[in-house]
Structure formats: C-alpha cells, structure tokens
C-alpha atoms as a PDB file:
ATOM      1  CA  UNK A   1     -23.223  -0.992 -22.186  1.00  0.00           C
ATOM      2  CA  UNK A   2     -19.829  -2.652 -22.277  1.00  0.00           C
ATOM      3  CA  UNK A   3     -17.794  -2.521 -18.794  1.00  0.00           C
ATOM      4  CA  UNK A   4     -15.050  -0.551 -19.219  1.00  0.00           C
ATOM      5  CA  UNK A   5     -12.514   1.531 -17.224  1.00  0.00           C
ATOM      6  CA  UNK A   6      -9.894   4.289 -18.413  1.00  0.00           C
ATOM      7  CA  UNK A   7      -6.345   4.787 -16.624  1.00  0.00           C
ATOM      8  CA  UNK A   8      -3.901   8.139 -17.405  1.00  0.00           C
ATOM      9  CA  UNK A   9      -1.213   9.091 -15.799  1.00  0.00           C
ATOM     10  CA  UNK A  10      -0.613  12.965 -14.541  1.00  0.00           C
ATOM     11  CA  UNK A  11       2.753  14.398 -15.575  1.00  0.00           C
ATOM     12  CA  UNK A  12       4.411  17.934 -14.531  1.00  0.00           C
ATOM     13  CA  UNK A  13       4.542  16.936 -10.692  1.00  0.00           C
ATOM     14  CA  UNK A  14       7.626  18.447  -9.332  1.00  0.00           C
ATOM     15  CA  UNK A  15      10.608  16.657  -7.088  1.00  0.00           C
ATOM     16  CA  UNK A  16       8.680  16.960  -3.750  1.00  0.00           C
ATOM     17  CA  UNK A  17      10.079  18.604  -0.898  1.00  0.00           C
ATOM     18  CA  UNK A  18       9.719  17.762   2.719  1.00  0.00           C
ATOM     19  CA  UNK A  19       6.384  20.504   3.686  1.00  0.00           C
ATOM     20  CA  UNK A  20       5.397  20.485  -0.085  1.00  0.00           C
ATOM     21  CA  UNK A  21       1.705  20.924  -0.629  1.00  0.00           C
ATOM     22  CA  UNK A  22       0.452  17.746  -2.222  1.00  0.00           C
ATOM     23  CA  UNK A  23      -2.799  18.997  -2.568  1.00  0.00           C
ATOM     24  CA  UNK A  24      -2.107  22.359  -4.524  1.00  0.00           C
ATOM     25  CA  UNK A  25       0.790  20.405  -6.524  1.00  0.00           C
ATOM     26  CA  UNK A  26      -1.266  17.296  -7.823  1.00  0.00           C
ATOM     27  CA  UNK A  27      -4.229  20.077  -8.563  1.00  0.00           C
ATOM     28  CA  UNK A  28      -2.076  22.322 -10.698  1.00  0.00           C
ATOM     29  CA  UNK A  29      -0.780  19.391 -12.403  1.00  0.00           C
ATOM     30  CA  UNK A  30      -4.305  17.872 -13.337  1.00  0.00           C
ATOM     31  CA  UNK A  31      -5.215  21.407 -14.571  1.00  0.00           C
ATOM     32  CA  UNK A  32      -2.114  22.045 -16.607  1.00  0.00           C
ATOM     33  CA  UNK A  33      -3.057  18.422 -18.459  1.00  0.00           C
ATOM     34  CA  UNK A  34      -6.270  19.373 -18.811  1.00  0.00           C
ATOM     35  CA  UNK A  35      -5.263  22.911 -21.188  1.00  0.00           C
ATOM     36  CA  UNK A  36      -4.138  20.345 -23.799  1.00  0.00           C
ATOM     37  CA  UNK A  37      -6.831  17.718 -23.144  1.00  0.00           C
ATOM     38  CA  UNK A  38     -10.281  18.747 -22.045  1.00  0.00           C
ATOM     39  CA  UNK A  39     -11.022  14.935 -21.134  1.00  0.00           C
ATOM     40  CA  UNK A  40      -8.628  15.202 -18.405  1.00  0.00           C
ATOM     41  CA  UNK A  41     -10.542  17.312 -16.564  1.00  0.00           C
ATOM     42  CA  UNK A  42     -11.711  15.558 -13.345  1.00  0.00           C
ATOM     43  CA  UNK A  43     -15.161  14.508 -12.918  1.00  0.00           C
ATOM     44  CA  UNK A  44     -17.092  13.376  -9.848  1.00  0.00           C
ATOM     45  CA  UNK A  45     -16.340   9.388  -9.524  1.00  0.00           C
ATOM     46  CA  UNK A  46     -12.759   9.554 -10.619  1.00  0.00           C
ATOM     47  CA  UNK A  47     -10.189   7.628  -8.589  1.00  0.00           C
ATOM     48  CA  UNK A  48      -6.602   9.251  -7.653  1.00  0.00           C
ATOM     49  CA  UNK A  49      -3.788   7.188  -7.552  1.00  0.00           C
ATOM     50  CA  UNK A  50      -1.187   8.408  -5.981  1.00  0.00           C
ATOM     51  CA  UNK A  51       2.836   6.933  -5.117  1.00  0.00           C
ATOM     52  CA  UNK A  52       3.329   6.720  -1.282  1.00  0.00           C
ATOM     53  CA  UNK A  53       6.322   8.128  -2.134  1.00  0.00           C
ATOM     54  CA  UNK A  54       5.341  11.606  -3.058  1.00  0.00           C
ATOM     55  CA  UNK A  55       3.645  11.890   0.584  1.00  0.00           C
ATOM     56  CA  UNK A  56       6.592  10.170   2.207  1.00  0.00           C
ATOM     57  CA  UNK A  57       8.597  13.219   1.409  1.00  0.00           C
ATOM     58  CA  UNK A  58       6.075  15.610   1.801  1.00  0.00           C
ATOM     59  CA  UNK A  59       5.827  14.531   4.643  1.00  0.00           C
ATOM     60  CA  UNK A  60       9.790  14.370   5.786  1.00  0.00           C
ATOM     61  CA  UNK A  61      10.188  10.545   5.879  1.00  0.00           C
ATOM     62  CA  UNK A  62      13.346  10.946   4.583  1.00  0.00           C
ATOM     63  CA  UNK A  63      16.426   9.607   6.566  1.00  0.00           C
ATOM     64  CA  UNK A  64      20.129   9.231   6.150  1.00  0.00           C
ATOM     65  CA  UNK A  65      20.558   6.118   4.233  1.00  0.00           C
ATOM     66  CA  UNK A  66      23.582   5.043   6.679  1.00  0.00           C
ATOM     67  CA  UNK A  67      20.160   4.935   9.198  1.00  0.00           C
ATOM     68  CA  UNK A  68      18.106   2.677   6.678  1.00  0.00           C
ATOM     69  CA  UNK A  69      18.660  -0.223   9.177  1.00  0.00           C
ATOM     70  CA  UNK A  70      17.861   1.779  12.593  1.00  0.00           C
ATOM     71  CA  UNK A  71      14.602   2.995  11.021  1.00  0.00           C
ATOM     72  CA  UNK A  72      13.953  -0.780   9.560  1.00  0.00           C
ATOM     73  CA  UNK A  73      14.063  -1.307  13.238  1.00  0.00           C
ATOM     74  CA  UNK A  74      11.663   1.337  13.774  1.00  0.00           C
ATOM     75  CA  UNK A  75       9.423   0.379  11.747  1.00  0.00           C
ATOM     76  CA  UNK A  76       9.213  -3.322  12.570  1.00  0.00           C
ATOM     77  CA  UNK A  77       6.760  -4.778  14.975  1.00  0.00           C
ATOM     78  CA  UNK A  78       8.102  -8.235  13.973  1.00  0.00           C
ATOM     79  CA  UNK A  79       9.938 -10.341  12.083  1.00  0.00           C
ATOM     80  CA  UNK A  80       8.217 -12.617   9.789  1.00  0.00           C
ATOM     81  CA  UNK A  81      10.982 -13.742   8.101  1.00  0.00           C
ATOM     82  CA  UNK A  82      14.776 -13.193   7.300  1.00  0.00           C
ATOM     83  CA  UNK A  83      17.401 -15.043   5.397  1.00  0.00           C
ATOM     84  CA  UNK A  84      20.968 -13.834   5.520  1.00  0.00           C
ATOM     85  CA  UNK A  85      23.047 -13.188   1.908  1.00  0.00           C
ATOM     86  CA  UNK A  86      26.358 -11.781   0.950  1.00  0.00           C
ATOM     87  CA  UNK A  87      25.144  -8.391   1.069  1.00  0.00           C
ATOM     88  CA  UNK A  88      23.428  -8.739   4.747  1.00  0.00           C
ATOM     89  CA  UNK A  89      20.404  -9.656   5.816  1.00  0.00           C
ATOM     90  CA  UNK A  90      16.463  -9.475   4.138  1.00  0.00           C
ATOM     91  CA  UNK A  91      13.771  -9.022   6.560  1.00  0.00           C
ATOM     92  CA  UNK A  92      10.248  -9.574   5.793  1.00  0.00           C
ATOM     93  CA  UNK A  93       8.611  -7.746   9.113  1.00  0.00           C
ATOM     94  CA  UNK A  94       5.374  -6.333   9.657  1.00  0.00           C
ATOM     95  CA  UNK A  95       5.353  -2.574   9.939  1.00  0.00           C
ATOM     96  CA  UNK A  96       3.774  -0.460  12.033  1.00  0.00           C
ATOM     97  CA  UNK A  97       1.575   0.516   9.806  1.00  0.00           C
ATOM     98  CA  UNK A  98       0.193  -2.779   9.548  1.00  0.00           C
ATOM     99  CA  UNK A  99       1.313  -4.149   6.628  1.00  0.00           C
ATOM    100  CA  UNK A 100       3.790  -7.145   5.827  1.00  0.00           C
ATOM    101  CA  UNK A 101       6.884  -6.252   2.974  1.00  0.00           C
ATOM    102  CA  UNK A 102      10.037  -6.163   2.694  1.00  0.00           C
ATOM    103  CA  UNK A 103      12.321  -4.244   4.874  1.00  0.00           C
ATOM    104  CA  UNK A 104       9.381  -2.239   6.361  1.00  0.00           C
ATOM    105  CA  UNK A 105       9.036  -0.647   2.988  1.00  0.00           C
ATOM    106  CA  UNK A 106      12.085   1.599   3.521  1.00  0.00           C
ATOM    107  CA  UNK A 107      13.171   2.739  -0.154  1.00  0.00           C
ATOM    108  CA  UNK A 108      16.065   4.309  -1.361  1.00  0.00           C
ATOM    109  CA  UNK A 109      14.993   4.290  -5.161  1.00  0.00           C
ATOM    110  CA  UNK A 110      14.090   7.531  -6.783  1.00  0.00           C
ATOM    111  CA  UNK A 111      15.103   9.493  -3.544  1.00  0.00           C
ATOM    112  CA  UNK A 112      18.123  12.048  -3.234  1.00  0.00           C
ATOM    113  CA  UNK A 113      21.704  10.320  -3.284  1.00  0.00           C
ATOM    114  CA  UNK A 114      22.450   9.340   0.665  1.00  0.00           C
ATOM    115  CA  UNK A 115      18.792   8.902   1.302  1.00  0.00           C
ATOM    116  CA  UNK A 116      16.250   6.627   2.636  1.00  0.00           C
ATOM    117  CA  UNK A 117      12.789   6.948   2.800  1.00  0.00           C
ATOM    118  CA  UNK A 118      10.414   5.684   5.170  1.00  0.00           C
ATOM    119  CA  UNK A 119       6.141   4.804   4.682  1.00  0.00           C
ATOM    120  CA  UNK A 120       3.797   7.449   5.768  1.00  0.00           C
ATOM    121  CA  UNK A 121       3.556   7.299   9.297  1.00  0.00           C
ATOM    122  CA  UNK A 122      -0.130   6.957   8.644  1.00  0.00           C
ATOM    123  CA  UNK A 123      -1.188   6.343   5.500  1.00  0.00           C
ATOM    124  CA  UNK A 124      -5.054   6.681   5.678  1.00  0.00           C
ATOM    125  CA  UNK A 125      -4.746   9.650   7.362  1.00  0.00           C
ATOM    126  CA  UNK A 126      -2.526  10.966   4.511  1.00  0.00           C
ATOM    127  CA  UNK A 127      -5.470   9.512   1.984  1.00  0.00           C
ATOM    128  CA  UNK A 128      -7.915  11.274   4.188  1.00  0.00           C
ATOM    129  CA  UNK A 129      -6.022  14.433   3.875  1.00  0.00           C
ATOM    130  CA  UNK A 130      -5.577  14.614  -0.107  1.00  0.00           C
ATOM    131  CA  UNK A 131      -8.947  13.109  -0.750  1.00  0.00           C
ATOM    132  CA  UNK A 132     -10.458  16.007   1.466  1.00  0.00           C
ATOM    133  CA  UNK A 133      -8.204  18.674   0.017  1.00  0.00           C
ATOM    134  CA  UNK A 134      -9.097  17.769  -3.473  1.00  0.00           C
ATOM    135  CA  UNK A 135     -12.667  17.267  -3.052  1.00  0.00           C
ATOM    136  CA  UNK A 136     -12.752  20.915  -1.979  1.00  0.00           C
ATOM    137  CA  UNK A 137     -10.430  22.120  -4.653  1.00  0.00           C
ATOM    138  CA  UNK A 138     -12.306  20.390  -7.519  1.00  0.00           C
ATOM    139  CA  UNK A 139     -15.602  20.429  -6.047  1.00  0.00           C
ATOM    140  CA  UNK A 140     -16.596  16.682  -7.144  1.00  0.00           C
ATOM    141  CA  UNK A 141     -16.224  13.375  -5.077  1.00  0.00           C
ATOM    142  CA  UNK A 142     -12.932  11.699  -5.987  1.00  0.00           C
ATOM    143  CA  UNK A 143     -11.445   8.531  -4.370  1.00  0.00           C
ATOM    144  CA  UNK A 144      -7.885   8.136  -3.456  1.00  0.00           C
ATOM    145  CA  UNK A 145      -5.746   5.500  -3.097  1.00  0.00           C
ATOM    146  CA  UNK A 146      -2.207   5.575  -1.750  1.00  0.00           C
ATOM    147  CA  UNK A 147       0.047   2.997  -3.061  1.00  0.00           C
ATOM    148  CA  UNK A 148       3.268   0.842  -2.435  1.00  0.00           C
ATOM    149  CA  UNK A 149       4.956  -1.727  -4.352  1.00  0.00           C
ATOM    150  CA  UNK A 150       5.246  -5.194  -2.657  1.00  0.00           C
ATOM    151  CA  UNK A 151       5.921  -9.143  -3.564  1.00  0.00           C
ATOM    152  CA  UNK A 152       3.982 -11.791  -3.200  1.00  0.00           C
ATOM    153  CA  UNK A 153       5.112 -14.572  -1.304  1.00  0.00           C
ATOM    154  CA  UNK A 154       4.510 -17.408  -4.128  1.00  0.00           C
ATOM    155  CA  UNK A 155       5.028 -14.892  -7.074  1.00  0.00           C
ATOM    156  CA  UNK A 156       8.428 -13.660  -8.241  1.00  0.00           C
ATOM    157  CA  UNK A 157       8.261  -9.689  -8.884  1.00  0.00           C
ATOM    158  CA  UNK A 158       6.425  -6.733  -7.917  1.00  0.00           C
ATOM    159  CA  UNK A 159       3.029  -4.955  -7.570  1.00  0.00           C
ATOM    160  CA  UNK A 160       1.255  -2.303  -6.356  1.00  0.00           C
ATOM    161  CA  UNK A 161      -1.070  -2.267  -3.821  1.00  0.00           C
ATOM    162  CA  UNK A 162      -3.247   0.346  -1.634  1.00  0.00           C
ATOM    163  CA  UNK A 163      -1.996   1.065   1.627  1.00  0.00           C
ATOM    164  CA  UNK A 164      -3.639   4.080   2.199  1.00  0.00           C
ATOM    165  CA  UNK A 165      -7.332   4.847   0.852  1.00  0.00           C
ATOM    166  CA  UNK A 166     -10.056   7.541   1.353  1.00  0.00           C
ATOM    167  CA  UNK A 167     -13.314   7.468  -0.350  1.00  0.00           C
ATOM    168  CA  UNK A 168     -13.030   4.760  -1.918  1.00  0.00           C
ATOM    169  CA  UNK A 169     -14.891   1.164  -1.178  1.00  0.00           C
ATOM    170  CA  UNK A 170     -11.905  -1.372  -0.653  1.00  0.00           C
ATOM    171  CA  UNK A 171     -13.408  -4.806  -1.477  1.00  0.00           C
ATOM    172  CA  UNK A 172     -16.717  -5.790  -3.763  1.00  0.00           C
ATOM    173  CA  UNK A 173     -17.941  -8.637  -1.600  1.00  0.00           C
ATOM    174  CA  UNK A 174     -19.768 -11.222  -3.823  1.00  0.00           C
ATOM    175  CA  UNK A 175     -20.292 -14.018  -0.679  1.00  0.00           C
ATOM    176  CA  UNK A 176     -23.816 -15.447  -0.546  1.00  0.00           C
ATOM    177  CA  UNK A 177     -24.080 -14.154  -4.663  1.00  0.00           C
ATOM    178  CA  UNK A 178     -24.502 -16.515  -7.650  1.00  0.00           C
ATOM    179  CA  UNK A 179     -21.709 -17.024  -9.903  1.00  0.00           C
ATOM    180  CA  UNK A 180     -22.554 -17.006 -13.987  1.00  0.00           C
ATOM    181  CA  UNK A 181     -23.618 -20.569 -13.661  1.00  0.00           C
ATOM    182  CA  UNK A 182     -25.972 -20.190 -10.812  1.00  0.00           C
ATOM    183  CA  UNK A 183     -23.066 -21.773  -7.973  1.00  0.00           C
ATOM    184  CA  UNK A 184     -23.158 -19.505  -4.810  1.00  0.00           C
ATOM    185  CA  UNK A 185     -19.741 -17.679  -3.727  1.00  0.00           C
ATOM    186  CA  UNK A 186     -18.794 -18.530  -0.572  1.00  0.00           C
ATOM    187  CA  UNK A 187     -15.423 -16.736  -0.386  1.00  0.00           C
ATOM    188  CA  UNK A 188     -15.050 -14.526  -3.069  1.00  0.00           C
ATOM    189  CA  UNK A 189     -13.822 -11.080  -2.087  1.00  0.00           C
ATOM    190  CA  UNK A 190     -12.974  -8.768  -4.961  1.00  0.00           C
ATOM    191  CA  UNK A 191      -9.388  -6.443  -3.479  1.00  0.00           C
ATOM    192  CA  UNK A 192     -10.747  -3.285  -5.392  1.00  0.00           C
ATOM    193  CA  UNK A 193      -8.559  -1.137  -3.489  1.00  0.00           C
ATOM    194  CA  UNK A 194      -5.167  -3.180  -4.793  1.00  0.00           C
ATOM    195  CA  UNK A 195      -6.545  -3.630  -8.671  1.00  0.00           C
ATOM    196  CA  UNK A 196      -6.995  -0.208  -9.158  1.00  0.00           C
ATOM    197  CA  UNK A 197      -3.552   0.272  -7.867  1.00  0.00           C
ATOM    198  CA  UNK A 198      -1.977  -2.576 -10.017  1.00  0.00           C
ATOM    199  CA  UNK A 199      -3.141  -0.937 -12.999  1.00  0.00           C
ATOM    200  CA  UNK A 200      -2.726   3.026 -11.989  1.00  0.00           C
ATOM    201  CA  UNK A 201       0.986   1.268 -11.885  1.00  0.00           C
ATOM    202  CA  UNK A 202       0.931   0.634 -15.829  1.00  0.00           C
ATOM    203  CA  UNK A 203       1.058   4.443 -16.424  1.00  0.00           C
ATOM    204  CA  UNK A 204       3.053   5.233 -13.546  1.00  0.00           C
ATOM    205  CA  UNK A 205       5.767   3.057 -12.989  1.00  0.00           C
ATOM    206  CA  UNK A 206       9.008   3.323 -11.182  1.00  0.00           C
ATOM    207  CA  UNK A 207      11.235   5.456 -13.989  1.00  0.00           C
ATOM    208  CA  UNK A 208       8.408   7.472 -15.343  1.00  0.00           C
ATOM    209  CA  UNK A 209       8.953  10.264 -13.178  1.00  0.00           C
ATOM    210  CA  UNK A 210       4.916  10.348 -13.041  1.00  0.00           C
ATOM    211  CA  UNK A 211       3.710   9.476  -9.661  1.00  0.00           C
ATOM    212  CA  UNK A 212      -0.333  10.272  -9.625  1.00  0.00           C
ATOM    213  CA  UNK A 213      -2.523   8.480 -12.226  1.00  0.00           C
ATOM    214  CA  UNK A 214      -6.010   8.975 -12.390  1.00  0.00           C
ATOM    215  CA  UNK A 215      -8.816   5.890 -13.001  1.00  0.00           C
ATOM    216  CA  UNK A 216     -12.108   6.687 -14.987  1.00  0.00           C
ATOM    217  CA  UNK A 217     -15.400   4.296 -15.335  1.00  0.00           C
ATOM    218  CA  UNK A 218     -15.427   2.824 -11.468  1.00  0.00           C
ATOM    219  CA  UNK A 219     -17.589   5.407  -9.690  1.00  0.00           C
ATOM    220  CA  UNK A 220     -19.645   3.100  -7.850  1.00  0.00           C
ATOM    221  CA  UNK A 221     -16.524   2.461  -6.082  1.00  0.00           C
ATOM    222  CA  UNK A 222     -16.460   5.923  -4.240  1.00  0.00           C
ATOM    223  CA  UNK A 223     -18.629   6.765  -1.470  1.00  0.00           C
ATOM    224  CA  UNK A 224     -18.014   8.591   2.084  1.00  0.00           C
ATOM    225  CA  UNK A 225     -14.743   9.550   3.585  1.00  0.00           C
ATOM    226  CA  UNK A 226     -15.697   8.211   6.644  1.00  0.00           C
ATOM    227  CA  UNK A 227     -15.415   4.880   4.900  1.00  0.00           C
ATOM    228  CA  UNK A 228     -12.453   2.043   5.718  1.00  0.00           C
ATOM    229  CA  UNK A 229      -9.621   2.848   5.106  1.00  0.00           C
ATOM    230  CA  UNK A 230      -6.332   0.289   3.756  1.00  0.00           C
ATOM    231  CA  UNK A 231      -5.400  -0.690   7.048  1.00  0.00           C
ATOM    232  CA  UNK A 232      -8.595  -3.064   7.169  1.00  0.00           C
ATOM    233  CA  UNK A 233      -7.272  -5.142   4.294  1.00  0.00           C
ATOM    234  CA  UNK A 234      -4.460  -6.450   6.660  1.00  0.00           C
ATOM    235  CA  UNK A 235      -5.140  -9.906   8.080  1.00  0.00           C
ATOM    236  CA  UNK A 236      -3.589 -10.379  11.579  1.00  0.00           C
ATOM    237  CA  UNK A 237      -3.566 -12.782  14.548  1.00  0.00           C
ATOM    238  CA  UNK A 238      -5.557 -15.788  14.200  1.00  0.00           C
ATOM    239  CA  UNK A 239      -6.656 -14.689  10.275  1.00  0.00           C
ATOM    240  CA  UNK A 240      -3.271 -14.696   9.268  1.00  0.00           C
ATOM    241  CA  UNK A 241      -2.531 -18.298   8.209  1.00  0.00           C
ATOM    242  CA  UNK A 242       1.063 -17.828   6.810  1.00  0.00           C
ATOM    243  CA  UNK A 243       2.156 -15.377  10.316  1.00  0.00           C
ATOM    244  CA  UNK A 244       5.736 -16.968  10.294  1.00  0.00           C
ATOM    245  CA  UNK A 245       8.341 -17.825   7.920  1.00  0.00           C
ATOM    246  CA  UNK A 246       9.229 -21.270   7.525  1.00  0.00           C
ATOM    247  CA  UNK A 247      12.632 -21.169   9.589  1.00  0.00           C
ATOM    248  CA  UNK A 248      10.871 -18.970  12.496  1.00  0.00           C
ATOM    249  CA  UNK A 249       7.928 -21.350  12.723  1.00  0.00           C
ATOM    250  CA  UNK A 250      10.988 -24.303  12.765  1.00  0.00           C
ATOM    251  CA  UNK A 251      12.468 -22.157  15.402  1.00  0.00           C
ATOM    252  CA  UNK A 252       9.538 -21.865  17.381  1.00  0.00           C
ATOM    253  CA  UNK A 253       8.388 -25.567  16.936  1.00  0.00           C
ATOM    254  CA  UNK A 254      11.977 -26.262  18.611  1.00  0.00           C
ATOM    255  CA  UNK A 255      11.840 -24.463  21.818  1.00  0.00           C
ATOM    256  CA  UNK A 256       8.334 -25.272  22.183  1.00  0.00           C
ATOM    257  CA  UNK A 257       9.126 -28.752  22.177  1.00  0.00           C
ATOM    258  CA  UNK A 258      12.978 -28.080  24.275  1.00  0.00           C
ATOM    259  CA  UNK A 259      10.614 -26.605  26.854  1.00  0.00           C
ATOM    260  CA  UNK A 260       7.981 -29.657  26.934  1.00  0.00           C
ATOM    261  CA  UNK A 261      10.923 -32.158  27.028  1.00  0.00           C
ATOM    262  CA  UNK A 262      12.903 -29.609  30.068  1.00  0.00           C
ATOM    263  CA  UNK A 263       9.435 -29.652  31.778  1.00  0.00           C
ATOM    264  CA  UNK A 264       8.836 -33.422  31.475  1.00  0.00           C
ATOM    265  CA  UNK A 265      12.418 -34.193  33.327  1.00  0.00           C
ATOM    266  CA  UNK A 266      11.929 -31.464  35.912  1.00  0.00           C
ATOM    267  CA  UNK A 267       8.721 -33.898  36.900  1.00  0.00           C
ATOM    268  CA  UNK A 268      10.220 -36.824  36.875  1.00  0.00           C
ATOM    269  CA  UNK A 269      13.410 -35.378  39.112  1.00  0.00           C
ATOM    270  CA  UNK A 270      10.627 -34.319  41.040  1.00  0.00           C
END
C-alpha cells in the first residue's frame, strides 16, 4: 500500500474565553464538520492538532500588553541571546517551560486589542488534559499535539512545532537501522512530534481563524498517555551545543579570561 497521510483543518471554533471548555468546544466543532462530511468523523489513531493559543486563553494567559516585557521576564530562565534595534530590544531566552524562542513566546497576534498572551504554564499537562477529555468524549485513542510557531536559528521564517503532546510517540528512532542502501544510521532521529505540527500548520495558519486540525494515516504514532511528553525534545546543559549567542559566549570568553589575567597578577603581587 502506498504511505500516505491526510491533514483537515476544524472550523466553527469560537473566540475562546479565559475558563472556556476546550474539550466540549473542539468536540462540538468536529461533530458539526462531520453533519456535512461523514469522513470527518474521528476514528481511533487520529492525531489532534491544536494552537497553543486556544489553551493559552482558556487558560487566562492573557496579560496587559503594557506588561508584555514584565511577563517576558517571567518567563525567562535565561538569556540566550539579544540584539538591541530601533524599536527595543529582541531576546532569544529559554522559557520556563523549557523551550528556546523568541521573547518567551509571548504573542500579541490574534489576541484582543491591549493584550498579550503568555505559553501554557504547562503545556503537557494541557495535552494530557484534552487528549484525556477527548478520548472519553469520542471513545477512540487520539493523539494530541500542542503547537507554537518558532524560527530556526540558520533559517529565515517560521514553523510550527509541538510543545505540548499526549499520546502521541515524539520521535521514530532509526539508530542502529539500515538505510535503503544497507548503511547503518547512527544518528538519525525522526522529530514526529514537530512534522505533524509543520503540516497541521498548512490548514491552520495564522489568519485562518481555524486553530485545531486533525492528521489521518499515522496511527502507529499513538500509544499510552503515560507516554513523553514535548518537554523531552528540549536539549539542555551539556547536549545543547549552540547554549549561547555569539555576543554572550564573546562576553563570557572576556571575563573568563579578565579573571585569569586579575588572578595571575594577584600571584605575582603575592
């Protein structure tokens, strides 16, 4: 059989509300869709894609947007890089949340006038949640995968990526395999988790007004929702090869080496 996946989007999702009901929401959405077309009708193996956004307010992430830079602030458990501009300052920083993107991921697109919105405060938890409620409601094992947009460091532009996920196996592991040509993989790690989300991004989009798609044809993808969540995709400490910017790691080079040449004289004063 040819490999093959299908991606839809699921329109009719109302302006969410802090306290909204994701679960009951995204359901009657997926069952209005599915009055007009049948096929839309979720079966056990689909993956949910769903906007961080939409559980960001659900959730009450919202802030004033004259408080975007106290809750960057928040939000950052450091500063991987920063360059200033006419407007102020960017900030790459790595959230608490674990991940590394710009300006903690604080977003004041497709929110109210006056508004900021910050990440979930935990998205696998939030995965957990919706992946648990919607099980239930449907009665079939579904995946879900909360997303965010992002840049890449040597890439100009944006994609999606999982940040949150629940059900759903993250990465298809092919080390110690056989390539087509009989070579063994020695590092090849497949980012499931963040391809499905690149393409649920096709149909959703930022000005679609359609946050939730759904992906059909990769059911060997979910499995338990006691399985990893996103956070395990982060690489940190000593696995992080890129952990500063170029002008921190400069900055840090310098006052290493102030503090070797200030030691140095203090000996031979000494």
């Amino acid at each position: 059989m040819t490999p093959r996946y299908y991606v839809w989007g699921i329109p009719g999702i109302p302006e969410i509300e802090p306290g909204d009901d994701l679960v009951a929401l995204i359901a009657a959405a997926i069952e209005d869709q599915t009055r007009s077309d049948p096929d839309a009708a979720l079966k056990a193996g689909d993956i949910l894609v769903i906007t961080s956004k939409i559980v960001s307010k659900a959730e009450g992430m919202q802030v004033p947007a004259a408080d975007r830079e106290k809750a960057i602030a928040t939000d950052t458990v450091r500063v991987v890089a920063e360059r200033v501009h006419p407007g102020g300052t960017f900030r790459i920083v790595e959230t608490r949340q674990g991940l590394v993107m710009a300006a903690a991921g604080i977003d004041m697109s497709n929110v109210p006038e006056g508004t900021a919105l910050r990440l979930p405060a935990d998205p696998d938890a939030s995965a957990r949640a919706l992946c648990t409620g919607l099980r239930q409601h449907f009665g079939v094992d579904l995946g879900i995968i909360v997303t965010d947009t992002i840049g890449r460091a040597w890439r100009i532009g944006q994609t999606d990526m999982a940040i949150g996920a629940a059900g759903v196996q993250l990465t298809d592991d092919l080390r110690g395999e056989n390539d087509a040509n009989g070579r063994p993989l020695h590092v090849t790690q497949a980012v499931i988790a963040d391809e499905i989300a690149g393409a649920a991004d096709l149909v959703k989009g930022k000005t679609t007004g359609i946050p939730v798609a759904v992906v059909r044809g990769l059911a060997r993808f979910v499995t338990n929702l006691d399985a990893p969540g996103a956070r395990t995709l982060a690489r940190t400490g000593d696995d992080d090869m890129f952990r500063f910017g170029s002008a921190e790691a400069y900055r840090l080079g310098y006052e290493a080496a102030l503090a070797e040449l200030k030691a140095k004289n203090k000996q031979s004063q000494d």
